[in-house]
Protein backbone atom coordinates (compact mmCIF):
# COMPACT_ATOMS: atom_id res chain seq x y z
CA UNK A 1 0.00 0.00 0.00
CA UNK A 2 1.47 3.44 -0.91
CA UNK A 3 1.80 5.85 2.27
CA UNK A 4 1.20 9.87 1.19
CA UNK A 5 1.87 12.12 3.52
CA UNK A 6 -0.84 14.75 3.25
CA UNK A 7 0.64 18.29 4.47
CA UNK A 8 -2.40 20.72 4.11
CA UNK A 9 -1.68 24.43 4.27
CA UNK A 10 -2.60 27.90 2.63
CA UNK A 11 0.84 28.37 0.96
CA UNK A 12 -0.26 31.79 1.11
CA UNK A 13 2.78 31.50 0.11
CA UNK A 14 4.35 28.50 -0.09
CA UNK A 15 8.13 29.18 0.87
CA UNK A 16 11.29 26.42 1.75
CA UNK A 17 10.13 25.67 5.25
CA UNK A 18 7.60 23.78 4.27
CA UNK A 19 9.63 22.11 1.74
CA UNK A 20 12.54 21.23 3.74
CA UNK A 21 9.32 19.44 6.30
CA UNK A 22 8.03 17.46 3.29
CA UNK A 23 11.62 16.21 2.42
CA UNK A 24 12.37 15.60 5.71
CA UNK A 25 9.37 13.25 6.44
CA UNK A 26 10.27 11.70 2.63
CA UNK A 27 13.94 10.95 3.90
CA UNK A 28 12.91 9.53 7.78
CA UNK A 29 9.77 7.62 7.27
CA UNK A 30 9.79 5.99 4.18
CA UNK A 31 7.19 7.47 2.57
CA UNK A 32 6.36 6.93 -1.10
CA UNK A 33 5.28 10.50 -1.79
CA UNK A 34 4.09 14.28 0.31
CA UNK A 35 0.94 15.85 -1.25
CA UNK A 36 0.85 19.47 -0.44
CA UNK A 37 -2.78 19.89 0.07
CA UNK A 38 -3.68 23.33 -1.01
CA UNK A 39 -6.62 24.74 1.30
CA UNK A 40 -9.17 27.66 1.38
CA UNK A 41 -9.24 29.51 4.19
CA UNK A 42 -8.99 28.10 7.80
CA UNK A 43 -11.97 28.15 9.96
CA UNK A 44 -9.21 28.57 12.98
CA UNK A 45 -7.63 31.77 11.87
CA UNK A 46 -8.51 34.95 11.08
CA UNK A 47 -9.37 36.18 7.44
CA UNK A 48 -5.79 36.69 6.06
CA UNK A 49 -5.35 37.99 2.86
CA UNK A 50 -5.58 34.66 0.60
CA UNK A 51 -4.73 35.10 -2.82
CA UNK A 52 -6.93 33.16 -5.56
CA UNK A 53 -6.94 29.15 -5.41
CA UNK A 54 -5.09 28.83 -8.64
CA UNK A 55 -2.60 31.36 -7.89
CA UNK A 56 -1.55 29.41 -4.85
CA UNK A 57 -1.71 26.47 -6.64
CA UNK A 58 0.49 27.44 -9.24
CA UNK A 59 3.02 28.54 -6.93
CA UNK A 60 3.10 25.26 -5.04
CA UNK A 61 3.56 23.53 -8.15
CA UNK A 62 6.64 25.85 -9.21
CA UNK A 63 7.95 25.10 -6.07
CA UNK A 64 7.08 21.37 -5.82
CA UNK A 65 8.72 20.68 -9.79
CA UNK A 66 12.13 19.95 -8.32
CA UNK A 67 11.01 17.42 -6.24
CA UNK A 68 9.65 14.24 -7.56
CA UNK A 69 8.07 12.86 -4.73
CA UNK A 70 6.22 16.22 -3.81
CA UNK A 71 3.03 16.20 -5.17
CA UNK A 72 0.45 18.95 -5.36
CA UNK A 73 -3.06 17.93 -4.37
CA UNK A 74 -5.82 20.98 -4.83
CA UNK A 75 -8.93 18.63 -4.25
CA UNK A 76 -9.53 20.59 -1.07
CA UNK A 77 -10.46 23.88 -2.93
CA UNK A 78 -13.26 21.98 -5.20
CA UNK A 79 -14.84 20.39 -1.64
CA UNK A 80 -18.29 22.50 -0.25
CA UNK A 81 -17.33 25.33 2.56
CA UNK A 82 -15.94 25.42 5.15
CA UNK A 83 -13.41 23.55 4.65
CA UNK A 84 -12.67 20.46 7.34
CA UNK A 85 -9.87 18.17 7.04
CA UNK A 86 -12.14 15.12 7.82
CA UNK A 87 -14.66 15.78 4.61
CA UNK A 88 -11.22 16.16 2.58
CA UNK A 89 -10.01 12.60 4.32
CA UNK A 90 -12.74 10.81 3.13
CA UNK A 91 -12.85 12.36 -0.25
CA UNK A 92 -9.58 11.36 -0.34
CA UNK A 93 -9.91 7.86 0.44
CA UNK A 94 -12.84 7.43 -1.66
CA UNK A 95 -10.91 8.57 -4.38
CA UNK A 96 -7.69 6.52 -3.81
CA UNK A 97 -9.02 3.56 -1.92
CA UNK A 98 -5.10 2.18 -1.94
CA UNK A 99 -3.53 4.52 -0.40
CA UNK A 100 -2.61 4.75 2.98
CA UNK A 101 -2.74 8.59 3.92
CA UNK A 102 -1.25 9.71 7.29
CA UNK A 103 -1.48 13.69 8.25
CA UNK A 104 2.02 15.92 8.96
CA UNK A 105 1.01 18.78 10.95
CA UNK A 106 3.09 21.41 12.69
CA UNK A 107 3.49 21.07 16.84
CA UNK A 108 0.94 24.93 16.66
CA UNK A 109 -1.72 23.16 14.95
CA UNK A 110 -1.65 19.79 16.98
CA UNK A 111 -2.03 22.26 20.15
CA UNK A 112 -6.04 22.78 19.09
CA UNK A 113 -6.78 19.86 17.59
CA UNK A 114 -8.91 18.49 19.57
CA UNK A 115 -11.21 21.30 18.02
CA UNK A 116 -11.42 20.24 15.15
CA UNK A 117 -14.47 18.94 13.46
CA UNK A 118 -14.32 14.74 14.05
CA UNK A 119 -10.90 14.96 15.78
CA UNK A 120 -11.60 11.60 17.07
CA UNK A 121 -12.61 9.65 13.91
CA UNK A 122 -9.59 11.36 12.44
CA UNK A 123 -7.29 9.93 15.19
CA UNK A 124 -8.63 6.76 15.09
CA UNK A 125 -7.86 6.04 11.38
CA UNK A 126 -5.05 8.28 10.71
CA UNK A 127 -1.92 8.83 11.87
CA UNK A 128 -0.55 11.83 12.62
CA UNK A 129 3.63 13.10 12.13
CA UNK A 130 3.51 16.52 14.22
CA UNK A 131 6.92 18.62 13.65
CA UNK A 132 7.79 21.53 15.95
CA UNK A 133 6.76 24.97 14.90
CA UNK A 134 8.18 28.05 15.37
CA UNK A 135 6.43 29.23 19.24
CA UNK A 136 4.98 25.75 19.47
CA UNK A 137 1.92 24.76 21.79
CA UNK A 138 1.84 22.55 24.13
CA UNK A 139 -0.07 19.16 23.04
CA UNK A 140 -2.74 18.18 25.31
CA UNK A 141 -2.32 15.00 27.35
CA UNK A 142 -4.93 13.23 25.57
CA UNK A 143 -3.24 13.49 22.08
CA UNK A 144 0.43 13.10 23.30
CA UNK A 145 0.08 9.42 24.51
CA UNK A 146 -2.35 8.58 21.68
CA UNK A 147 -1.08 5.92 19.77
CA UNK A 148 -1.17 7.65 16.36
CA UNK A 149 0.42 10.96 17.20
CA UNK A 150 3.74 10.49 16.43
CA UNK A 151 6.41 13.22 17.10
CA UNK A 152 9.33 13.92 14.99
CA UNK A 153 12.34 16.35 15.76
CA UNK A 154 12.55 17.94 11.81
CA UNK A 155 13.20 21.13 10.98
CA UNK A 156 12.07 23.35 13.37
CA UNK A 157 10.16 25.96 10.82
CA UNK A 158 10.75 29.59 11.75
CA UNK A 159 9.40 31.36 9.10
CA UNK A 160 5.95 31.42 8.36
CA UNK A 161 3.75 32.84 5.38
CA UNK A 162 3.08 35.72 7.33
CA UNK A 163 6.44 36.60 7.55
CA UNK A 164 7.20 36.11 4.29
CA UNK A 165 3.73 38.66 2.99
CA UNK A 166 5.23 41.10 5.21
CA UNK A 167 8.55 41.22 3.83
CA UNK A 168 7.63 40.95 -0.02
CA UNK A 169 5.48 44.19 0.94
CA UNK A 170 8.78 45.89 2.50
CA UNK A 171 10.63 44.21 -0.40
CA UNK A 172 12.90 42.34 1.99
CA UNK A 173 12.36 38.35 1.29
CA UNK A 174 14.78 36.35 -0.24
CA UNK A 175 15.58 33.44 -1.65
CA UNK A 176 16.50 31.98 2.11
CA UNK A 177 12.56 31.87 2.61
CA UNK A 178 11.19 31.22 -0.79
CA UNK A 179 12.23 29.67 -4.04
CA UNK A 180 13.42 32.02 -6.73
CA UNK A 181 10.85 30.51 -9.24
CA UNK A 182 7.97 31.14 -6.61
CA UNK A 183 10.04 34.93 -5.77
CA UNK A 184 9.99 35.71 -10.03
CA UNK A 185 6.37 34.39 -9.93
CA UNK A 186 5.06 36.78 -7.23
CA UNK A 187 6.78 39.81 -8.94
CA UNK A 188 5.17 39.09 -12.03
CA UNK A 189 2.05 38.82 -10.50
CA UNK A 190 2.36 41.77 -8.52
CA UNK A 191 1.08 39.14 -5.45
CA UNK A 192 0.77 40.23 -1.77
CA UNK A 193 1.94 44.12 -2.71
C-alpha cells in the first residue's frame, strides 16, 4: 500500500520551510510520496489575505517541480465550505481507496486539535507526524500518549507565510525563505503588494 503524507496548508505562500518538512518526512519515514494539500481559508484563523486558489496552486507547483516525490493535491479547494480536514479525508480515500494517507502537521496546529471537526474519527484512522513549529503549543495530554500521534524532531520551521507577505510588501524576502521561481512568480504577478 502506498503511504502519502498529506501536508495541508494555505501556501499563502508557499516558501522552503515547508519544503525542507516534506523532504524531511520523505527521507525519515519511508514514505512513497508528500501531497501538499492546497486549502481555502482556515476556519481557525482569522481572514488573512488569501490570494486566488489557482494562484496558490500554481506557486506550489513551481515550487514542488524539483522534487519528484512532492506532489500537489488541490482537491480541497473543489470540496463545499468550510473547509474540514475530515470531509477532505474521506474524499480522499474514496478517491484513492489504496492509499494509505497519514497527516504531517506542525506542533501549533496539533495544540487545538482536539477542536477540530471529528478529531476523534480522524485519530482513530489516521496517523498523525507533528513537527515543531516556530512558538509551538503545548499538546494536550490526551493526544500526546495517543497511539497515532507520532512526534518527529525535523526542521524546526521559523518562518511562516506571514512573515514572508510582510517582507515581499517591504521588499525584503529572499531566496533563504522562498524559491526564486515562486520569488519571479510573485513579482510578475504583482502578489501580496
Amino acid at each position: 500500500m502506498k503511504k502519502i503524507g498529506l501536508f495541508f496548508g494555505t501556501f499563502n505562500p508557499i516558501h522552503n520551510g515547508h519544503l525542507k518538512v516534506a523532504n524531511y518526512f520523505l527521507e525519515k519515514d519511508e514514505l512513497h510520496e508528500v501531497w501538499l494539500v492546497v486549502s481555502p481559508q482556515s476556519p481557525f484563523k482569522e481572514k488573512e489575505n488569501l490570494i486566488e486558489n489557482r494562484q496558490r496552486i500554481e506557486m506550489v507547483n513551481i515550487a514542488s517541480e524539483d522534487f519528484p516525490k512532492i506532489k500537489v493535491c488541490d482537491d480541497e479547494t473543489g470540496l463545499p465550505k468550510p473547509s474540514y480536514t475530515f470531509f477532505t479525508l474521506i474524499h480522499l480515500r474514496n478517491k484513492f481507496p489504496d492509499f494509505n494517507f497519514i497527516l504531517i502537521l506542525g506542533q501549533d496546529i496539533i495544540g487545538y486539535f482536539n477542536q477540530w471537526k471529528n478529531y476523534k474519527d480522524i485519530l482513530k484512522d489516521y496517523k498523525i507526524y507533528v513537527y515543531p513549529r516556530g512558538k509551538s503549543t503545548a499538546i494536550p495530554k490526551e493526544l500526546k500518549k495517543h497511539r497515532n500521534i507520532h512526534l518527529f524532531n525535523a526542521p524546526k520551521i521559523e518562518i511562516s507565510s506571514t512573515a514572508v507577505r510582510k517582507m515581499i510588501l517591504n521588499g525584503e524576502v529572499s531566496l533563504s525563505e522562498i524559491p526564486k521561481k515562486v520569488k519571479d512568480y510573485i513579482t510578475i504577478n504583482k502578489l501580496f503588494i
